[in-house]
N, C-alpha and C. Protein backbone atom coordinates (compact mmCIF):
# COMPACT_ATOMS: atom_id res chain seq x y z
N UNK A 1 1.83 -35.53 19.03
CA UNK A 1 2.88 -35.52 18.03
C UNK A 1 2.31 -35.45 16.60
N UNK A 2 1.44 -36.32 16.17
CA UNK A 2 0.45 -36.44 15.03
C UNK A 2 0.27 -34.68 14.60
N UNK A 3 -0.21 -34.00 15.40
CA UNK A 3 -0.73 -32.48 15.14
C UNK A 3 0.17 -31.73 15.10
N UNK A 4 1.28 -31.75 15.65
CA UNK A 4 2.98 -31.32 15.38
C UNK A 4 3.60 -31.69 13.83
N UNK A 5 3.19 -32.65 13.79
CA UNK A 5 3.80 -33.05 12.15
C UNK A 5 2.71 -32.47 11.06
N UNK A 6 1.38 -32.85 11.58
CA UNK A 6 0.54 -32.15 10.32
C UNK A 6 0.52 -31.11 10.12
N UNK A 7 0.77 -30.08 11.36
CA UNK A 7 1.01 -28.69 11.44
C UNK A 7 2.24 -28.52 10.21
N UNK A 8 3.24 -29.19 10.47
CA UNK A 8 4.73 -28.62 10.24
C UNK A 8 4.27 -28.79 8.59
N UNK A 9 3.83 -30.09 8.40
CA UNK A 9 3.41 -30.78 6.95
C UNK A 9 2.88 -29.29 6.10
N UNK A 10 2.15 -28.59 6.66
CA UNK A 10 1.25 -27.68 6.27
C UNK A 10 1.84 -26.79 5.44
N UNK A 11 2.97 -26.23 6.37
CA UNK A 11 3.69 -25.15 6.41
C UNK A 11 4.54 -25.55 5.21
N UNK A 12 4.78 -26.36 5.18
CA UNK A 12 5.91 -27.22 4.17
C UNK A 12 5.54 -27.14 2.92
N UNK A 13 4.16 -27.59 2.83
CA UNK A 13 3.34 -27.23 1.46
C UNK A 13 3.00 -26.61 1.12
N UNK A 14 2.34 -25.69 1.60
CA UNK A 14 1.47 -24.64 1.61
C UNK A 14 3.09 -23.28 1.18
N UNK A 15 4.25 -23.43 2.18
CA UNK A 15 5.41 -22.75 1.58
C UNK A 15 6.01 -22.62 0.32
N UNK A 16 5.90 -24.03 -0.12
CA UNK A 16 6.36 -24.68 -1.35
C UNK A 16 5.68 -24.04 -2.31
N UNK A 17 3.96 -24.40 -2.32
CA UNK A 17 3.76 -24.17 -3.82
C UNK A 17 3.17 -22.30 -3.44
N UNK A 18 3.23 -21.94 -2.72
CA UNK A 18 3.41 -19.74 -2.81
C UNK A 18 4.46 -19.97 -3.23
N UNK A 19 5.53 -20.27 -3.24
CA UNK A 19 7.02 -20.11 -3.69
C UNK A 19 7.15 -20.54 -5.03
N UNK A 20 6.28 -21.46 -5.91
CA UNK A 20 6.15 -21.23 -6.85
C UNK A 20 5.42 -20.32 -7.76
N UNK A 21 4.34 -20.50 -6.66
CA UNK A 21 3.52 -18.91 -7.24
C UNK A 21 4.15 -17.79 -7.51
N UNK A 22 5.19 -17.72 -6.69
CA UNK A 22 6.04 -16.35 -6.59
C UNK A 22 6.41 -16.33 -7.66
N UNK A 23 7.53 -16.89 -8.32
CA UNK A 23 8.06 -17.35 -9.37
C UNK A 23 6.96 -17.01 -10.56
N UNK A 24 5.88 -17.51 -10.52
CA UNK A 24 4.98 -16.92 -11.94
C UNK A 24 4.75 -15.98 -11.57
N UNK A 25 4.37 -15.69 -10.58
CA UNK A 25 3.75 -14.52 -10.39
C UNK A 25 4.68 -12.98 -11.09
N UNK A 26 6.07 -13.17 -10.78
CA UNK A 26 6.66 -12.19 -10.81
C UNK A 26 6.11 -11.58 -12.65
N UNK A 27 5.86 -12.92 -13.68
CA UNK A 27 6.07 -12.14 -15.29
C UNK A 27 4.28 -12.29 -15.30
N UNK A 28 3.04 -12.86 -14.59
CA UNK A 28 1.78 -12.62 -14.72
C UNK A 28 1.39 -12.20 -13.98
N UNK A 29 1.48 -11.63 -12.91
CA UNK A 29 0.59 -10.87 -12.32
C UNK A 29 0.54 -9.18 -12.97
N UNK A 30 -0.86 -8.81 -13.03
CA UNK A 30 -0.73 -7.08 -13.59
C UNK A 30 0.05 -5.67 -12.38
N UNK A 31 0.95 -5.19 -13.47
CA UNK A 31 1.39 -4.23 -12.71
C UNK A 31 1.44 -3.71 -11.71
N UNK A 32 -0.15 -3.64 -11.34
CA UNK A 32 -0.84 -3.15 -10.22
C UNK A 32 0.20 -3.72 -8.80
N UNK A 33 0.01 -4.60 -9.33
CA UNK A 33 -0.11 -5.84 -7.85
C UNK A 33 1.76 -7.09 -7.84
N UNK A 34 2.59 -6.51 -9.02
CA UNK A 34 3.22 -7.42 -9.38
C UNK A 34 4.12 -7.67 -8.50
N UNK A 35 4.71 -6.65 -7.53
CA UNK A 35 5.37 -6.47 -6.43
C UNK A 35 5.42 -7.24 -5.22
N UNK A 36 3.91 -7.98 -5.67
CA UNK A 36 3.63 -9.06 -4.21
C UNK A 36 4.49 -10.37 -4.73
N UNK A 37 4.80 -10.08 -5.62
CA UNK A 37 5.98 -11.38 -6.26
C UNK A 37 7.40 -11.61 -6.09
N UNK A 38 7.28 -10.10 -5.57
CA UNK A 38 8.76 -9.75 -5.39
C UNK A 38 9.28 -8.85 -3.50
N UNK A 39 8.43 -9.50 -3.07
CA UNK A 39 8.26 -8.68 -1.62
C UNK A 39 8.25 -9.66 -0.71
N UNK A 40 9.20 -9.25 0.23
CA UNK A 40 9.46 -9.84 1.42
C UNK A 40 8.34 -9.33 2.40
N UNK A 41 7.46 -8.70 2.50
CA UNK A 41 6.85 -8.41 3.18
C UNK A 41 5.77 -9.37 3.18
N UNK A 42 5.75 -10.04 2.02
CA UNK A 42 4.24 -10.94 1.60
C UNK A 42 4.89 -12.39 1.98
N UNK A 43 6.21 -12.62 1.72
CA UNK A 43 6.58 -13.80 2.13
C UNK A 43 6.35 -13.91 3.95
N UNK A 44 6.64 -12.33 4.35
CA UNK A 44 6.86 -12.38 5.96
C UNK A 44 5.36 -12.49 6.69
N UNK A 45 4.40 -12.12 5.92
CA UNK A 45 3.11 -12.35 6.23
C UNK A 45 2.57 -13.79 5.89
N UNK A 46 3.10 -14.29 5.03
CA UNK A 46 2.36 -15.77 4.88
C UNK A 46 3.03 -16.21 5.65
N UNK A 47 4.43 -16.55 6.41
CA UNK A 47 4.95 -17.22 7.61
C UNK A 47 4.90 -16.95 9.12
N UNK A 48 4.25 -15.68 9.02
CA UNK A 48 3.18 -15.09 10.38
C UNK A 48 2.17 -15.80 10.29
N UNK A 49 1.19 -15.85 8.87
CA UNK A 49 -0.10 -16.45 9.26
C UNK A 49 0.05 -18.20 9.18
N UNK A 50 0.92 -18.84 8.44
CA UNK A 50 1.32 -20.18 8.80
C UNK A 50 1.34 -20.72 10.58
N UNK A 51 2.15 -19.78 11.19
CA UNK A 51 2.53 -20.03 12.34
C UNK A 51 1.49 -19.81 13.34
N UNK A 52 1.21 -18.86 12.87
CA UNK A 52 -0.71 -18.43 13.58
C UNK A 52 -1.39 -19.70 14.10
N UNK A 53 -0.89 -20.76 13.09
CA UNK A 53 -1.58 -21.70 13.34
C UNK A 53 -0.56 -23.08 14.16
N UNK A 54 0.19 -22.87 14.58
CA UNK A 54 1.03 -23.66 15.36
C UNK A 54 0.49 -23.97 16.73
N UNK A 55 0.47 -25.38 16.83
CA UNK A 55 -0.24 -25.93 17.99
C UNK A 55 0.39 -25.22 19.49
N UNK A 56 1.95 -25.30 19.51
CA UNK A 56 2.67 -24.87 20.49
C UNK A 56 3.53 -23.72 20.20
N UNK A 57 4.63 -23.67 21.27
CA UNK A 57 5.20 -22.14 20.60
C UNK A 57 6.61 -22.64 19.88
N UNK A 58 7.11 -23.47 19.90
CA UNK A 58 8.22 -24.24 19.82
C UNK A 58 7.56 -24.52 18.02
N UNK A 59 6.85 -25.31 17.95
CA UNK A 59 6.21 -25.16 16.63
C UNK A 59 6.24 -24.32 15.71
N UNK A 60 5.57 -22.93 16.34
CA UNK A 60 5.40 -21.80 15.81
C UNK A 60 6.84 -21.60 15.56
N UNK A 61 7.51 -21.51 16.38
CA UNK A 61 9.37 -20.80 15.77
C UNK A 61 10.07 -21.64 14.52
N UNK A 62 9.93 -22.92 14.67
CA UNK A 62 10.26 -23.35 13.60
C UNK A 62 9.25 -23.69 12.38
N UNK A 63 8.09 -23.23 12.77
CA UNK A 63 7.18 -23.14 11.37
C UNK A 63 7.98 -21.36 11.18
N UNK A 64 7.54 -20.75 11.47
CA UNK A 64 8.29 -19.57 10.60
C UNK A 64 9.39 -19.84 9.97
N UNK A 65 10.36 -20.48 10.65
CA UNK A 65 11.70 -20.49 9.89
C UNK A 65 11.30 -21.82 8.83
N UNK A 66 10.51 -22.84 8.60
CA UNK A 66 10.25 -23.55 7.39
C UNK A 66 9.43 -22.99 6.48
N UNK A 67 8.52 -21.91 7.24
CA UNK A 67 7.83 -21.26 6.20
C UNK A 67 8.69 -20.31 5.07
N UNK A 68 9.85 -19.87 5.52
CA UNK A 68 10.64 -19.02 4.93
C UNK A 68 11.37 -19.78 3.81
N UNK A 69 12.00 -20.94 4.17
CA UNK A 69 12.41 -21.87 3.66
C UNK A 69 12.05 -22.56 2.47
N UNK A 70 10.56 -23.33 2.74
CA UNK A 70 9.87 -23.64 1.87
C UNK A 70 9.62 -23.00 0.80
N UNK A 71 9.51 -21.14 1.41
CA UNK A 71 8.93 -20.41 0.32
C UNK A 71 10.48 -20.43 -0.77
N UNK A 72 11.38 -20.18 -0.67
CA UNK A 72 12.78 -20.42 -1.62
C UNK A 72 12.81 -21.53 -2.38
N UNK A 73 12.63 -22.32 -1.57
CA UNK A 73 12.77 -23.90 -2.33
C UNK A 73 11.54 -24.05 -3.60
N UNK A 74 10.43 -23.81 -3.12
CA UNK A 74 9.67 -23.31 -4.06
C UNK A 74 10.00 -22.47 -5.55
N UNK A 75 10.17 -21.22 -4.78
CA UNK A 75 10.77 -20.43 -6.10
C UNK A 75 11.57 -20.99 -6.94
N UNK A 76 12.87 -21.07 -6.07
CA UNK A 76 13.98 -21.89 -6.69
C UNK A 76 14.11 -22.49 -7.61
N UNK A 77 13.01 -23.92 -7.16
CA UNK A 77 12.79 -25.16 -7.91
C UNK A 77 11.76 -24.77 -9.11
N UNK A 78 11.12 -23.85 -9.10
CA UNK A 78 10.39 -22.94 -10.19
C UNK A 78 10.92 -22.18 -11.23
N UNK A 79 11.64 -21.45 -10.54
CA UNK A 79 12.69 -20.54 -12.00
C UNK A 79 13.23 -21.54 -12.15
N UNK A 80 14.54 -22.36 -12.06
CA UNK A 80 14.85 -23.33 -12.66
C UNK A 80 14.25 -23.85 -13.59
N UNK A 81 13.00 -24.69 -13.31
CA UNK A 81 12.58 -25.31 -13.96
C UNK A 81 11.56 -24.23 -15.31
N UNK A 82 11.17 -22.99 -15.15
CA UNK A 82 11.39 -21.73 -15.92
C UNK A 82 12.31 -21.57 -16.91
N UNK A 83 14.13 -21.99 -16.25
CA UNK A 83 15.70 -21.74 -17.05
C UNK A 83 15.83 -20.31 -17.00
N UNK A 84 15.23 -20.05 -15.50
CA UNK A 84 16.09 -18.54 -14.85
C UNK A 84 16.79 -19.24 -13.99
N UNK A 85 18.26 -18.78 -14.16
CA UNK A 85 19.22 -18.66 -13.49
C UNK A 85 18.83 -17.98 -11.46
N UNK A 86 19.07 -18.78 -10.04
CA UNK A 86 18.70 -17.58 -9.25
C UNK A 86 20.40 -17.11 -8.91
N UNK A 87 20.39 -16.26 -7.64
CA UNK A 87 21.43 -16.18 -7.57
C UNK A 87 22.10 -16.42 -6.23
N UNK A 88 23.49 -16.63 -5.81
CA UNK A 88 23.58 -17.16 -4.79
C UNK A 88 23.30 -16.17 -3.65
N UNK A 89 23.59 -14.81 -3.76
CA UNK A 89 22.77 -13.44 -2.59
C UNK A 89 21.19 -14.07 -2.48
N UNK A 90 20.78 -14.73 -3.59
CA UNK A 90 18.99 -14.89 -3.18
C UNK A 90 18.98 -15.93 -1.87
N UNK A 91 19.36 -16.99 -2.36
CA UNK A 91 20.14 -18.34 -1.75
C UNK A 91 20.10 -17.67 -0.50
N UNK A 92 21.62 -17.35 -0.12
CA UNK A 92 21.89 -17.14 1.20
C UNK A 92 21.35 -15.71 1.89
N UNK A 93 20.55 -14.72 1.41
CA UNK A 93 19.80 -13.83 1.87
C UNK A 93 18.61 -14.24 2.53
N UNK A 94 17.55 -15.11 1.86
CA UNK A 94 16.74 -15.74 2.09
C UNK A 94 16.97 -17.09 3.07
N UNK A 95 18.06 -17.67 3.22
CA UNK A 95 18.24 -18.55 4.03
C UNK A 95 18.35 -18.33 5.27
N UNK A 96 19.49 -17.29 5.33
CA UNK A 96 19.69 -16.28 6.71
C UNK A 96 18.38 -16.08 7.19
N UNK A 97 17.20 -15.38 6.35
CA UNK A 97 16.11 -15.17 6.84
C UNK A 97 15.30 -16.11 7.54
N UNK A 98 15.79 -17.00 6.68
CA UNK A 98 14.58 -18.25 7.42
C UNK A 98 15.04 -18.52 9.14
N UNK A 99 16.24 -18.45 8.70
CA UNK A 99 17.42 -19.00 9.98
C UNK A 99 16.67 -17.37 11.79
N UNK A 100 16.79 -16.30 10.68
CA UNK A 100 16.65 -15.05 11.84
C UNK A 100 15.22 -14.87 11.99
N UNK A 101 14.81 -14.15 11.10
CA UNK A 101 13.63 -13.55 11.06
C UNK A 101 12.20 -14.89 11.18
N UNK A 102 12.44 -16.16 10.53
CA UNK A 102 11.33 -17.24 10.59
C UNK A 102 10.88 -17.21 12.08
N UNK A 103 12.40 -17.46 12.85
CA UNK A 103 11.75 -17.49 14.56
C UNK A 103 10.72 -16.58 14.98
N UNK A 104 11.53 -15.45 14.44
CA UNK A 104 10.76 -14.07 15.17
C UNK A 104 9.33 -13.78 14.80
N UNK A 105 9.13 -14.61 13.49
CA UNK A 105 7.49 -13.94 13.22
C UNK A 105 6.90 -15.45 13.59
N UNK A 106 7.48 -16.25 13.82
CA UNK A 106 7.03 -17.43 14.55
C UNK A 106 6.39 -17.19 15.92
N UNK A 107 7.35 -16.31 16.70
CA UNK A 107 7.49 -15.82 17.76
C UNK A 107 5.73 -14.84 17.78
N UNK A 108 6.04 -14.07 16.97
CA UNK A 108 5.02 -12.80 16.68
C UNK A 108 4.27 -13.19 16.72
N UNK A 109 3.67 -14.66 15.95
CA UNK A 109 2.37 -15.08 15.61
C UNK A 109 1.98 -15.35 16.68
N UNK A 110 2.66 -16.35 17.37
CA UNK A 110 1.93 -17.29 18.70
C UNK A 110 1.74 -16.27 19.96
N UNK A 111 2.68 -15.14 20.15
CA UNK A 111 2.34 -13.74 20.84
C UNK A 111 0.94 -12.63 20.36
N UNK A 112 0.83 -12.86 19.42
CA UNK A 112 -0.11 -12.20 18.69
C UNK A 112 -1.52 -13.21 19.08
N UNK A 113 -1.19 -14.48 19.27
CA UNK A 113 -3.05 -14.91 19.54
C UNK A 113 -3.10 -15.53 21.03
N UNK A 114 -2.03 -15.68 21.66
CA UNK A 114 -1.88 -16.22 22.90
C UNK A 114 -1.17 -15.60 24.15
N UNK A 115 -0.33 -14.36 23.77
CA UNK A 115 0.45 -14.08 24.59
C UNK A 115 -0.59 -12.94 25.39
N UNK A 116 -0.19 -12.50 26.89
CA UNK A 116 -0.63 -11.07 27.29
C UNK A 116 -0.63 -9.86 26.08
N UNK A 117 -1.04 -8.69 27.28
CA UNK A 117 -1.47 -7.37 26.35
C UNK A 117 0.28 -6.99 25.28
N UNK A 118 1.03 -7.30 26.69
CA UNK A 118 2.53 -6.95 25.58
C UNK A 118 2.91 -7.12 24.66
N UNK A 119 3.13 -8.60 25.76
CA UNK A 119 3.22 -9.63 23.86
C UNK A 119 2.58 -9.75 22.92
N UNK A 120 1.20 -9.74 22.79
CA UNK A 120 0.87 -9.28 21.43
C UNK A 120 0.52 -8.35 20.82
N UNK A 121 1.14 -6.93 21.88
CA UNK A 121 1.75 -5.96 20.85
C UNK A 121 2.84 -5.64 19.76
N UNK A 122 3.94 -6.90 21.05
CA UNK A 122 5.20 -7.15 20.08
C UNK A 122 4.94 -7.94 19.09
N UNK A 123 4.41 -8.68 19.31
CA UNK A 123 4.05 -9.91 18.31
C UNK A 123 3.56 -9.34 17.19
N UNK A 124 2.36 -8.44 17.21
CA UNK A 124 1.36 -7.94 16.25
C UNK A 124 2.43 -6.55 15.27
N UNK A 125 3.63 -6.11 16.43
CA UNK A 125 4.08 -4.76 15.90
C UNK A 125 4.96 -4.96 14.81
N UNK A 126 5.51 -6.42 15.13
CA UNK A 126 6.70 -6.47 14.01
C UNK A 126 6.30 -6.71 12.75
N UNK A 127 5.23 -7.57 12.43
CA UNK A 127 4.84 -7.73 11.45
C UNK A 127 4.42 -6.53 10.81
N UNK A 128 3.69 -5.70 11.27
CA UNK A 128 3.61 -4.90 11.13
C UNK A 128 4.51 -3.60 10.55
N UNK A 129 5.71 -3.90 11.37
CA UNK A 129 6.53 -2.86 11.09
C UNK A 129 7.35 -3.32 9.80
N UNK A 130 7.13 -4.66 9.53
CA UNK A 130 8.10 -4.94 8.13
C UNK A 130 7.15 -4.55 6.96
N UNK A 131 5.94 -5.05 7.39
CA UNK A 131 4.91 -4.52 6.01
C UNK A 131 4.99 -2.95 5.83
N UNK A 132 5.07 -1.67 6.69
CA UNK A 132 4.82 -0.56 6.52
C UNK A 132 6.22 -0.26 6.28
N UNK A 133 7.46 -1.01 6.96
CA UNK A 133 8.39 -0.16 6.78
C UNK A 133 9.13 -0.95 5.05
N UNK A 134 8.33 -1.78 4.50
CA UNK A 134 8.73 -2.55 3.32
C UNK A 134 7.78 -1.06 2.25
N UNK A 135 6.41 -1.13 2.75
CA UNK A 135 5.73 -0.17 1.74
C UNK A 135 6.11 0.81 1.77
N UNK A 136 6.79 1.99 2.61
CA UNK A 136 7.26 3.09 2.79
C UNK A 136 8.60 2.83 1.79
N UNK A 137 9.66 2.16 2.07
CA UNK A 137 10.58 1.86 1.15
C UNK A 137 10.46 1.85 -0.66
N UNK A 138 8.99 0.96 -0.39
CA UNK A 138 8.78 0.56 -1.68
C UNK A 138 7.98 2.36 -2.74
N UNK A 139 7.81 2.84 -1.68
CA UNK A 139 6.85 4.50 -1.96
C UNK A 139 8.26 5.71 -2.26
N UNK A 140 8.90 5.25 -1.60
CA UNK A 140 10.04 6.28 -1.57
C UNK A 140 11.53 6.01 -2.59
N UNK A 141 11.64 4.64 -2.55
CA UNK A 141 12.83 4.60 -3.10
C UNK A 141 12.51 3.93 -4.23
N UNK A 142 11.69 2.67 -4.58
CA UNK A 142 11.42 1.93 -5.92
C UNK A 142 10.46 2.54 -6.61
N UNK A 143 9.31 3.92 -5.81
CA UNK A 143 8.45 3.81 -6.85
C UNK A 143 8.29 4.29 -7.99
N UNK A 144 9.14 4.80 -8.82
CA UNK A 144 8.93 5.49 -9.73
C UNK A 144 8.95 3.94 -10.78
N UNK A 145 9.73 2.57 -9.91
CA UNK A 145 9.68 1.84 -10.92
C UNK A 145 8.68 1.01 -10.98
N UNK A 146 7.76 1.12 -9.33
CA UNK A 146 6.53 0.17 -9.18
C UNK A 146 5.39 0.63 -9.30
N UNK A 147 4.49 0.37 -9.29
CA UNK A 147 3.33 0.77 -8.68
C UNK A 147 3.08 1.28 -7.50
N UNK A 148 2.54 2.02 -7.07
CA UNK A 148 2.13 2.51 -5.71
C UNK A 148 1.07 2.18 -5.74
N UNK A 149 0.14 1.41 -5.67
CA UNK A 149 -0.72 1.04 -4.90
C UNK A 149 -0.21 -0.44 -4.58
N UNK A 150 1.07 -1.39 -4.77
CA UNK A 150 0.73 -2.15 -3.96
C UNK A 150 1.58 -1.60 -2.79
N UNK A 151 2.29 -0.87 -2.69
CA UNK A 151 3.40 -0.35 -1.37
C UNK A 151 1.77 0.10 -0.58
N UNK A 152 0.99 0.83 -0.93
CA UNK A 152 -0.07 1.81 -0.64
C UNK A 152 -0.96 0.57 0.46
N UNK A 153 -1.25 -0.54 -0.12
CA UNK A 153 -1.69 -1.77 0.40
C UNK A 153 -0.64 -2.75 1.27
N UNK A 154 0.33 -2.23 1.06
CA UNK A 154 0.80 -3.47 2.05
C UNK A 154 1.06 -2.14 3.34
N UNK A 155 1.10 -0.74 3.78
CA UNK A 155 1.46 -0.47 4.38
C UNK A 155 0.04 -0.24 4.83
N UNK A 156 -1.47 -0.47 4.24
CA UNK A 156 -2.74 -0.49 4.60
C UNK A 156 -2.49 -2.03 5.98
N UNK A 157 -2.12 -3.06 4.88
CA UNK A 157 -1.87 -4.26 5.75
C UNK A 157 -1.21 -4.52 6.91
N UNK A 158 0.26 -3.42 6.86
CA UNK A 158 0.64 -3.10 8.31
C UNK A 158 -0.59 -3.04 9.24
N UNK A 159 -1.21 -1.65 8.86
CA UNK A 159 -2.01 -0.67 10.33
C UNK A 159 -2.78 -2.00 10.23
N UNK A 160 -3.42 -2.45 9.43
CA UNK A 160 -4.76 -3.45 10.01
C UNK A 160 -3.98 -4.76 10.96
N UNK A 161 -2.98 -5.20 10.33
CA UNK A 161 -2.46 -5.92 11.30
C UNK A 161 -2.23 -5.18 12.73
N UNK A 162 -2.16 -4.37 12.88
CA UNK A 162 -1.63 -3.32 14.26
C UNK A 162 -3.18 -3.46 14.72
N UNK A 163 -4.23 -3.29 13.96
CA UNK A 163 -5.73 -2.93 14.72
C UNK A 163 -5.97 -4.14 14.73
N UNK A 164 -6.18 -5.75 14.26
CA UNK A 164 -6.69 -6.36 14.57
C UNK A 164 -5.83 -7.24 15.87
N UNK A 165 -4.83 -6.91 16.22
CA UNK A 165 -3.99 -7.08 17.52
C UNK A 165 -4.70 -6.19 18.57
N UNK A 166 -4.96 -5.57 18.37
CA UNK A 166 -5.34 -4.52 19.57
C UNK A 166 -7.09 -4.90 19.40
N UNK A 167 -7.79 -5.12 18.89
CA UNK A 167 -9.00 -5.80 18.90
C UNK A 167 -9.00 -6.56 19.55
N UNK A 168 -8.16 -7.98 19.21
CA UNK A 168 -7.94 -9.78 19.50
C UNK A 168 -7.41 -9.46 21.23
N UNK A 169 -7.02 -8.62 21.58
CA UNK A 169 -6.73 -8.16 23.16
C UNK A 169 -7.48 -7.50 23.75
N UNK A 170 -8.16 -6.67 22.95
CA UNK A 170 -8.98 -5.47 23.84
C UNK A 170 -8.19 -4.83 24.87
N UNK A 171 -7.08 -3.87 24.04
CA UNK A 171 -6.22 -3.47 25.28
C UNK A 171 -5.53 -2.30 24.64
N UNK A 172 -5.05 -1.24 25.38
CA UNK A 172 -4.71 -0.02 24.83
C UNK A 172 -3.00 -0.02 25.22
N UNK A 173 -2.72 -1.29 25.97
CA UNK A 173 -1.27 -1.63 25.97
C UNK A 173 -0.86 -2.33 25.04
N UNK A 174 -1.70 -3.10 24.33
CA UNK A 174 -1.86 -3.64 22.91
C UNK A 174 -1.47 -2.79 21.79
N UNK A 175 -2.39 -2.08 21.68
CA UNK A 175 -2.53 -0.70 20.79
C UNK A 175 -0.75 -0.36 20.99
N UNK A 176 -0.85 0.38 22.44
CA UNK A 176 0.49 1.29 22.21
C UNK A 176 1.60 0.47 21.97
N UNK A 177 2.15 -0.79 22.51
CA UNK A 177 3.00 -1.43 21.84
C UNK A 177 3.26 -1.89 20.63
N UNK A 178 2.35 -1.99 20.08
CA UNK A 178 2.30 -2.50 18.15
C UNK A 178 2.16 -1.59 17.97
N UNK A 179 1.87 -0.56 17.73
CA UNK A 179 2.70 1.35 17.30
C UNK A 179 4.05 1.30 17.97
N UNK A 180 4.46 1.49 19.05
CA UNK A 180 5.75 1.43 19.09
C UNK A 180 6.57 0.39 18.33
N UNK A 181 6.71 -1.03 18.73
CA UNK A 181 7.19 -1.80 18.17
C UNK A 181 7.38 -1.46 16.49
N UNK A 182 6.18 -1.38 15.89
CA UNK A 182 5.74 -1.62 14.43
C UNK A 182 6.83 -0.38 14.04
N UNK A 183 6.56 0.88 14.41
CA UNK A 183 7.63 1.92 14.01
C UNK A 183 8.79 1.80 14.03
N UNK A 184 9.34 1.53 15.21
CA UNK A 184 11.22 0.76 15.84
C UNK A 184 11.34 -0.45 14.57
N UNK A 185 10.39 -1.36 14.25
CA UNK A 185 10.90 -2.16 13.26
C UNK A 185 11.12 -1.84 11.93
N UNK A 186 10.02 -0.60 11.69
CA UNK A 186 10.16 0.22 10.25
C UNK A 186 11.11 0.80 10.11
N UNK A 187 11.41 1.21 11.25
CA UNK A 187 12.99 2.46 11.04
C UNK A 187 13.79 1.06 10.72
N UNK A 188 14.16 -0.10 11.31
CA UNK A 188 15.19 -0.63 11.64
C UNK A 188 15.29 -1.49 9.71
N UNK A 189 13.89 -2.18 9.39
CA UNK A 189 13.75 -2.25 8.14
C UNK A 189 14.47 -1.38 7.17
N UNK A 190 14.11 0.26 7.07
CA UNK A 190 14.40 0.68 6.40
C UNK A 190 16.10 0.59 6.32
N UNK A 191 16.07 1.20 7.33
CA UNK A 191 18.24 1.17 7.59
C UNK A 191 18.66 -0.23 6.75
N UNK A 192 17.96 -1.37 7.00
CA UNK A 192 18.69 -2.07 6.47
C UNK A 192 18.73 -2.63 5.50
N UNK A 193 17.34 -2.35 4.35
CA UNK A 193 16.94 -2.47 3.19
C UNK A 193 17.85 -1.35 2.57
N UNK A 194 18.37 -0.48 2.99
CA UNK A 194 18.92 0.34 2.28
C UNK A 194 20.44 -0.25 1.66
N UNK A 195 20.64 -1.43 2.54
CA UNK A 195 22.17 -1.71 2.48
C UNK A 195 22.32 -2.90 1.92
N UNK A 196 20.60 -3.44 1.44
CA UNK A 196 21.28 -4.52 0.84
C UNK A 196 21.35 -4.86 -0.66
């Protein structure tokens, strides 16, 4: 139980103050890179690699969904205390997330270092598919207002997430499922980044 709570403890903190980072980050970080302040893809990767580290799998699902969590409360409690206004779409967009998506890359993570060849293709693909299908978005539809090299890097961060899954297995059912998966989630990303 002790390693269940320090685990969760982790996630809690470690959520919290990126979520303030986020928050500065968005007016200091350089151009280049400023996007990681403002990207769900970077939040969805720090609550993959949080959970990575979850003793059990039950753990892992609800460390994703506190990792998501934490990371808001963070921000939140940051712009505020900034005297930026957030808004309630951030609120309940991000909450939903924690609520849907936390499980699933909870899910991903603990499939990604423990599961068979499948599962941590699925595991390895989704993450995957939000980072490439977030950078493709971010290349096609925002960039004239961002930078392209960080879309350029986080959809680098997809494929490497896709190859170091298929490494951590040594398996070409590995491989082909985190390409499948990772793509099915990019399309499904995109469709729905479009609508919100």
């Amino acid at each position: 139980m002790r390693l269940v709570v320090r685990s969760l403890a982790v996630v809690l903190v470690t959520g919290f103050v990126l979520g303030v980072l986020t928050s500065f980050g968005q007016k200091l970080l350089p151009d280049e890179v400023s996007s990681f302040a403002n990207s769900s893809g970077s939040w969805s990767l720090v609550a993959f690699l949080l959970a990575l580290r979850a003793p059990r799998l039950g753990v892992a699902l609800v460390g994703g969904a506190l990792a998501l969590w934490a990371l808001l409360a963070g921000y939140l409690v940051a712009s505020e205390l900034r005297g930026f206004a957030t808004s309630s779409w951030l609120v309940t967009f991000w909450g939903a997330a924690g609520l849907v998506a936390g499980p699933a890359l909870g899910l991903g993570a603990w499939w990604s270092r423990y599961g068979t060849a499948v599962q941590g293709g699925l595991g390895a693909g989704t993450l995957a598919g939000v980072l490439v299908g977030e950078g493709v978005y971010g290349l096609t539809v925002v960039g004239d207002t961002t930078a392209p090299e960080y879309w350029w890097g986080q959809v680098g961060a997809g494929v490497l997430v896709w190859l170091v899954a298929t490494w951590w297995h040594r398996s070409v059912t590995t491989f082909a499922t985190a390409l499948v998966t990772g793509a099915g989630v990019a399309a499904v990303f995109l469709a729905l980044y479009d609508r919100v």
